[in-house]
N, C-alpha and C. Protein backbone atom coordinates (compact mmCIF):
# COMPACT_ATOMS: atom_id res chain seq x y z
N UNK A 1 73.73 95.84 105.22
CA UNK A 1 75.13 95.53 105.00
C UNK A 1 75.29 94.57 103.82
N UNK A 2 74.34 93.69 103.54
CA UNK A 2 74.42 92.29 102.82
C UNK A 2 74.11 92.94 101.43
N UNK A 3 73.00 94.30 101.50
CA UNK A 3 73.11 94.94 99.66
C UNK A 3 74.11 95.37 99.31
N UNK A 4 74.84 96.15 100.55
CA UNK A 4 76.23 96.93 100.21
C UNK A 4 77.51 96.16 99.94
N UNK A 5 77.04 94.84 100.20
CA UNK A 5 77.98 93.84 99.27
C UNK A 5 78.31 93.37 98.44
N UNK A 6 76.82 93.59 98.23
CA UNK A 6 76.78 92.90 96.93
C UNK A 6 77.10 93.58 95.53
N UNK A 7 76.60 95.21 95.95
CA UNK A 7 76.66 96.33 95.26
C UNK A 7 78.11 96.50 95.31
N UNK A 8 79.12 96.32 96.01
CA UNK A 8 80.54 96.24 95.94
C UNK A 8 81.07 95.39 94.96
N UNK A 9 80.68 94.24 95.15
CA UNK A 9 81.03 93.11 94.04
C UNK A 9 80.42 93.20 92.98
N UNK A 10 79.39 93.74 92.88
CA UNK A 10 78.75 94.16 90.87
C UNK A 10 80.14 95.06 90.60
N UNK A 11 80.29 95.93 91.69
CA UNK A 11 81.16 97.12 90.65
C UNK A 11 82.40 96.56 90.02
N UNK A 12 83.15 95.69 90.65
CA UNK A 12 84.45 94.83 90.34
C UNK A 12 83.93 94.58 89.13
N UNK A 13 82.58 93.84 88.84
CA UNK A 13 82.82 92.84 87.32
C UNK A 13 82.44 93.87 86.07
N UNK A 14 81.33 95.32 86.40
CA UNK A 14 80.69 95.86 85.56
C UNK A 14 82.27 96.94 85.22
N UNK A 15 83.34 97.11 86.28
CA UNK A 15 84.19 97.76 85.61
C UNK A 15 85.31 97.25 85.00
N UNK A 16 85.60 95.65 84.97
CA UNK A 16 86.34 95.07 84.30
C UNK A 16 85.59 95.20 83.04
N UNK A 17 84.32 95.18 82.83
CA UNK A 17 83.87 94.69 81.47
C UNK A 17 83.51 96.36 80.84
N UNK A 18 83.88 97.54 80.94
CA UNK A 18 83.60 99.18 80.95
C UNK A 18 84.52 99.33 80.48
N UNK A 19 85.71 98.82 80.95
CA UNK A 19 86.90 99.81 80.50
C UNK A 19 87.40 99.84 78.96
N UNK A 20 87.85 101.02 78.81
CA UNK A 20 88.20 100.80 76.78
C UNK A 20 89.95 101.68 78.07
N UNK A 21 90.92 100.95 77.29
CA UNK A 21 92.34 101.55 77.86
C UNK A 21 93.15 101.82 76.36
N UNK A 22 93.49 103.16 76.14
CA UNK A 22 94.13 103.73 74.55
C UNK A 22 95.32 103.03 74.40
N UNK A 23 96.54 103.36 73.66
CA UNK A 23 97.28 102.30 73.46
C UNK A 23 98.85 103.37 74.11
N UNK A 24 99.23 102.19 75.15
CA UNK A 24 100.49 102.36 76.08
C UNK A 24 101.36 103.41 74.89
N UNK A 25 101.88 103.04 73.77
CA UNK A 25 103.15 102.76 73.16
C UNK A 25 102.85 104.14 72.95
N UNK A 26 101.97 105.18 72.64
CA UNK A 26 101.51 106.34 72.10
C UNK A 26 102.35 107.05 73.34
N UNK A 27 101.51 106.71 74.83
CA UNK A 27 101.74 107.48 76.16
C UNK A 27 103.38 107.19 76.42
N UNK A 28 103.59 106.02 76.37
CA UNK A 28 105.03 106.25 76.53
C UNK A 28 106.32 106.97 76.03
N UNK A 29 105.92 106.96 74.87
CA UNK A 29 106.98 107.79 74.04
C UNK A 29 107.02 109.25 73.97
N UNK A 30 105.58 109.90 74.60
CA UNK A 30 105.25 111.18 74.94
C UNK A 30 105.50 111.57 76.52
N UNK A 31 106.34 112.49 76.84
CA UNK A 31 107.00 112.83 78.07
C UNK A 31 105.98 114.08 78.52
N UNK A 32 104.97 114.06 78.02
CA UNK A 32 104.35 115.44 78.07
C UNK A 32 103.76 115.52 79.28
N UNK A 33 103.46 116.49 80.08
CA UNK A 33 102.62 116.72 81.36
C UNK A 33 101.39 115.76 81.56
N UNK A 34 100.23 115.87 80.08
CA UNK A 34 99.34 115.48 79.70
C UNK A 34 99.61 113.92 80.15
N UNK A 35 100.83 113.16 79.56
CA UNK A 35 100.96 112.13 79.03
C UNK A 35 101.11 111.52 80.43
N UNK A 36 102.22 112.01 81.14
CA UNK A 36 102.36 112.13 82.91
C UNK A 36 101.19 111.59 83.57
N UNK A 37 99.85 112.63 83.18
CA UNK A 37 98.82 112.69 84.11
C UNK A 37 98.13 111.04 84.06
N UNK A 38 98.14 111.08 82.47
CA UNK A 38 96.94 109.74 82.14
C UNK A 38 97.66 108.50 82.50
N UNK A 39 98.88 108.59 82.29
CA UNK A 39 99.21 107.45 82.82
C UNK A 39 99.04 107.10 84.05
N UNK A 40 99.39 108.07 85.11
CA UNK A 40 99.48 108.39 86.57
C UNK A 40 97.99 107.53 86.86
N UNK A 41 96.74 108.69 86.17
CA UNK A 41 95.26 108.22 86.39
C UNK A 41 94.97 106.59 86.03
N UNK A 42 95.53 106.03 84.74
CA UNK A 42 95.35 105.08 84.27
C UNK A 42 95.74 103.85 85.73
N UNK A 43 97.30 104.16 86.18
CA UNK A 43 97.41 103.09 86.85
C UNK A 43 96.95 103.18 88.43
N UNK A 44 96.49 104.10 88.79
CA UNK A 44 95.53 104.47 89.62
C UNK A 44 94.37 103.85 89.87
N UNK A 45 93.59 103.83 88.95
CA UNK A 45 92.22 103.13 88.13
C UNK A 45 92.83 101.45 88.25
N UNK A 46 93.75 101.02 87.95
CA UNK A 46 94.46 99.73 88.16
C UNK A 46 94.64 99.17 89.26
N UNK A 47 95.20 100.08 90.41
CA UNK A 47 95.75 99.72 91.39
C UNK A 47 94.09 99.68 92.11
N UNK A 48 93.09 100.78 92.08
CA UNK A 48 91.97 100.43 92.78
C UNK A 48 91.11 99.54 92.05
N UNK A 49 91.14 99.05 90.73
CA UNK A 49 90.55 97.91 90.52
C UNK A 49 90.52 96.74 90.96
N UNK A 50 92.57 96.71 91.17
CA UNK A 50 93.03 94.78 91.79
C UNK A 50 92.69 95.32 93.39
N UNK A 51 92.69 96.42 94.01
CA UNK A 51 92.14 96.37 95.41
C UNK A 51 90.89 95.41 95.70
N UNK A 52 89.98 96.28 94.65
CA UNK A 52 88.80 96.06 94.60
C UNK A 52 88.07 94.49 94.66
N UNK A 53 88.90 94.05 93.44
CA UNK A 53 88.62 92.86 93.07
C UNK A 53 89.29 91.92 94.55
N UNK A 54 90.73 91.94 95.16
CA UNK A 54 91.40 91.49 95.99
C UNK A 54 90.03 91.28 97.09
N UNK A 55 89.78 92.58 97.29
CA UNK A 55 88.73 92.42 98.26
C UNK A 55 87.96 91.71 98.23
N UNK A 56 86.88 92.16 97.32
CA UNK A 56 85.92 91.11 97.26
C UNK A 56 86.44 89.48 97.07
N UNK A 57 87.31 88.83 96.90
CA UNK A 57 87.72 87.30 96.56
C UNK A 57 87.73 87.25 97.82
N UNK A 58 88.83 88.40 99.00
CA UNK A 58 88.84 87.80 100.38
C UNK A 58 87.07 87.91 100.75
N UNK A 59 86.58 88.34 100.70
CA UNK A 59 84.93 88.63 101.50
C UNK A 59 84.21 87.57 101.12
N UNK A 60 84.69 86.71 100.00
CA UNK A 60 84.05 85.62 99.09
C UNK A 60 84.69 84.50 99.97
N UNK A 61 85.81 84.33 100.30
CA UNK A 61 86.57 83.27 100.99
C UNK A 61 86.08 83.71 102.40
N UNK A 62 85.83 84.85 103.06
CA UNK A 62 84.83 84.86 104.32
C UNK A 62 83.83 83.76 104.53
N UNK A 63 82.82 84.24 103.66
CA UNK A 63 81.34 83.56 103.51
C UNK A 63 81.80 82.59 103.36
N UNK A 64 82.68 81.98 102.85
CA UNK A 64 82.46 80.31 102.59
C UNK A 64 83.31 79.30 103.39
N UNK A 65 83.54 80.44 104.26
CA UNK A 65 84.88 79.85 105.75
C UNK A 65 83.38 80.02 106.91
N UNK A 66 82.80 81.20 106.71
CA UNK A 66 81.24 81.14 107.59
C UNK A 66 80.87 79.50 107.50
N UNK A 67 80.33 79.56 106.08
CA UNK A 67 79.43 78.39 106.16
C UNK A 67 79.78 76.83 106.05
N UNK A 68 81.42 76.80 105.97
CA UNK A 68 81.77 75.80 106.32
C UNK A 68 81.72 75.84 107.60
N UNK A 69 82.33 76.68 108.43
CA UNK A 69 81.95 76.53 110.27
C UNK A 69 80.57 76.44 110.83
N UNK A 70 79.33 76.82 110.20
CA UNK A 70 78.04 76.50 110.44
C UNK A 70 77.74 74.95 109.68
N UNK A 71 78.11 74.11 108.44
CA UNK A 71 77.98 73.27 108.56
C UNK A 71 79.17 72.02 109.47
N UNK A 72 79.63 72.11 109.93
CA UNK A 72 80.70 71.34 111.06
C UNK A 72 80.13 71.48 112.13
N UNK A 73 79.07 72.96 112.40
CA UNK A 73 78.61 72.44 114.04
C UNK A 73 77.15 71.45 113.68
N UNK A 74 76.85 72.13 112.64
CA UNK A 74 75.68 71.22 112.15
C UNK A 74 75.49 69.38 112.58
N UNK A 75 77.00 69.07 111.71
CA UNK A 75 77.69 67.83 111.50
C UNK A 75 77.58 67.51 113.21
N UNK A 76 78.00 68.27 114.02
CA UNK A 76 78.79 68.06 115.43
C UNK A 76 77.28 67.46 116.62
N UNK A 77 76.34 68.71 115.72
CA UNK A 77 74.85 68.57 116.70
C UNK A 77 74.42 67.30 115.81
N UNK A 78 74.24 66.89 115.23
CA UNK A 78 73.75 65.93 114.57
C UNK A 78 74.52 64.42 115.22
N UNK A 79 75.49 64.35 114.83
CA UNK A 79 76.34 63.02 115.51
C UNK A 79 75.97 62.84 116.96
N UNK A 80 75.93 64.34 117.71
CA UNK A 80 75.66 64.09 119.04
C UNK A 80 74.38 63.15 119.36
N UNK A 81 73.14 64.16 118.49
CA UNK A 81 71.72 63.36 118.64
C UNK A 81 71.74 61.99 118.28
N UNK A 82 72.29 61.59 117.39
CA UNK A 82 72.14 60.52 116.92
C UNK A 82 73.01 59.48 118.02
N UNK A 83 74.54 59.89 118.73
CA UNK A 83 74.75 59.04 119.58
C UNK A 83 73.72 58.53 120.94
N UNK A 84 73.14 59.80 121.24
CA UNK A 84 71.87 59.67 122.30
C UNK A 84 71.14 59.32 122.36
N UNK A 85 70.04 59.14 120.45
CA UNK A 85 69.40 57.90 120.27
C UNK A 85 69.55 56.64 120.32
N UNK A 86 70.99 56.50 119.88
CA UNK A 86 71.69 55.12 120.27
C UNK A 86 71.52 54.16 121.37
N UNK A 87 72.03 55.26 122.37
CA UNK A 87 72.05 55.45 123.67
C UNK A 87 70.64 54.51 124.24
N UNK A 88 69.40 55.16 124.26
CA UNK A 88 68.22 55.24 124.63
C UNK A 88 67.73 53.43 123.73
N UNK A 89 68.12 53.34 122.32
CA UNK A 89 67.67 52.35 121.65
C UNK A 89 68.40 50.88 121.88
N UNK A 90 69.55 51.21 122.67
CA UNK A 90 70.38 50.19 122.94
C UNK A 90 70.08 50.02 124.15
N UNK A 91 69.56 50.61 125.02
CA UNK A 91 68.94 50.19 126.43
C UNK A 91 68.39 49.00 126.75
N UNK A 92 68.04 48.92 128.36
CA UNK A 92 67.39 46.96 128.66
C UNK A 92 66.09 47.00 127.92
N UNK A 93 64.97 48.33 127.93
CA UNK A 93 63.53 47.99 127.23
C UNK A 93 63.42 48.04 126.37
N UNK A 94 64.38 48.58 125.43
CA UNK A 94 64.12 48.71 124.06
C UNK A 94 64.91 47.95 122.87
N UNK A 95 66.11 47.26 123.74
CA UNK A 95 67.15 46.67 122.68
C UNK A 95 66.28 45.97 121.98
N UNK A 96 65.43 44.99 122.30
CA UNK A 96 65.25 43.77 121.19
C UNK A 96 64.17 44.47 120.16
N UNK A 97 63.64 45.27 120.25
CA UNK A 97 62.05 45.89 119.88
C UNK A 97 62.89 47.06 118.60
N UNK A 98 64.23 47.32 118.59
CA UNK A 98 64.49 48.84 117.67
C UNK A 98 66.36 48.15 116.97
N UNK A 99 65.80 47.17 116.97
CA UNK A 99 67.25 46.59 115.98
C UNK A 99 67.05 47.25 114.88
N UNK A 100 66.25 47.60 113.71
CA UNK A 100 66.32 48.07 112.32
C UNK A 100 66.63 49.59 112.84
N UNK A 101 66.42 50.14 113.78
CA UNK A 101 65.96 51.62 114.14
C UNK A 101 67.95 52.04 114.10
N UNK A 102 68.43 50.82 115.24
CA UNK A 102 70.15 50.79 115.17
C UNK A 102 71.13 50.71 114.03
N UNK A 103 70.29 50.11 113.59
CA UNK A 103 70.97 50.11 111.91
C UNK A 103 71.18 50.85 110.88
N UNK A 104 69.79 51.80 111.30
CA UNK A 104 69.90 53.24 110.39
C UNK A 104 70.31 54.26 111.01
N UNK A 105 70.68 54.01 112.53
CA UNK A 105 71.68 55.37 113.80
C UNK A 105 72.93 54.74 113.06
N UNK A 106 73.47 53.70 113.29
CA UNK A 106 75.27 53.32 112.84
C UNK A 106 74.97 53.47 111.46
N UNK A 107 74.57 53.48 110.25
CA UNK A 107 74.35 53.93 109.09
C UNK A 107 74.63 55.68 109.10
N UNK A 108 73.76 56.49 109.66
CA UNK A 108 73.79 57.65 110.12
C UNK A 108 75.30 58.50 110.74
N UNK A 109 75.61 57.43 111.56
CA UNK A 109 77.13 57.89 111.87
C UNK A 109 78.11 57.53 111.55
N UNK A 110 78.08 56.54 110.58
CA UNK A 110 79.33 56.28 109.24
C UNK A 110 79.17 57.60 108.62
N UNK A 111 78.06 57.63 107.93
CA UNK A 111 77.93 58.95 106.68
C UNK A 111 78.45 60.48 107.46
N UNK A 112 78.18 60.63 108.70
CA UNK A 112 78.66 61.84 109.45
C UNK A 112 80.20 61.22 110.00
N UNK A 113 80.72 60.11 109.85
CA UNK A 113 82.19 60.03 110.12
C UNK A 113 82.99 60.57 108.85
N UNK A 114 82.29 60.12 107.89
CA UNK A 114 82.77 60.77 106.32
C UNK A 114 82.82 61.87 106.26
């Protein structure tokens, strides 16, 4: 699935940078069948390009809505551990023996309050 994505999103940029488009002012002024068609095709080719491209920006704003929600639980498991070390280091046997150890847990959970 993850090549066929990617292979989706090459095509957006390799056919923005492909296209040669003749000049409007010629097609417009010609009412001809011919003239009908290419235009018809032309904005065709347009309309599935900005699809194209539309798409892929939303599939791009996916992934990066993913991996902001995988780093927040990250953030979430992390604060937890670190309150539980707290926990354990602030205890009756260990308080006086892990003061520097507390300093770098409340250090730890400023930077994850940020």
């Amino acid at each position: 699935m993850t090549q066929n994505m990617k292979h989706f999103r090459l095509q957006t940029f390799k056919a923005v940078g492909s296209e040669s488009e003749s000049s409007d002012s010629e097609d417009e002024e010609e009412n001809s069948p011919a003239a009908i068609k290419r235009r018809h095709k032309r904005e065709l080719e347009r309309a599935e390009r900005e699809n194209r491209e539309n798409t892929s920006a939303l599939l791009e704003l996916r992934d990066m809505e993913d991996e902001m929600t995988t780093l927040s639980k990250l953030f979430e498991t992390q604060e937890s551990i670190i309150k539980s070390m707290k926990s354990i280091y602030v205890g009756k046997d260990l308080k006086d023996i892990t003061g520097n150890g507390q300093f770098y847990l409340d250090e730890a959970l400023e930077y994850l309050d940020e």
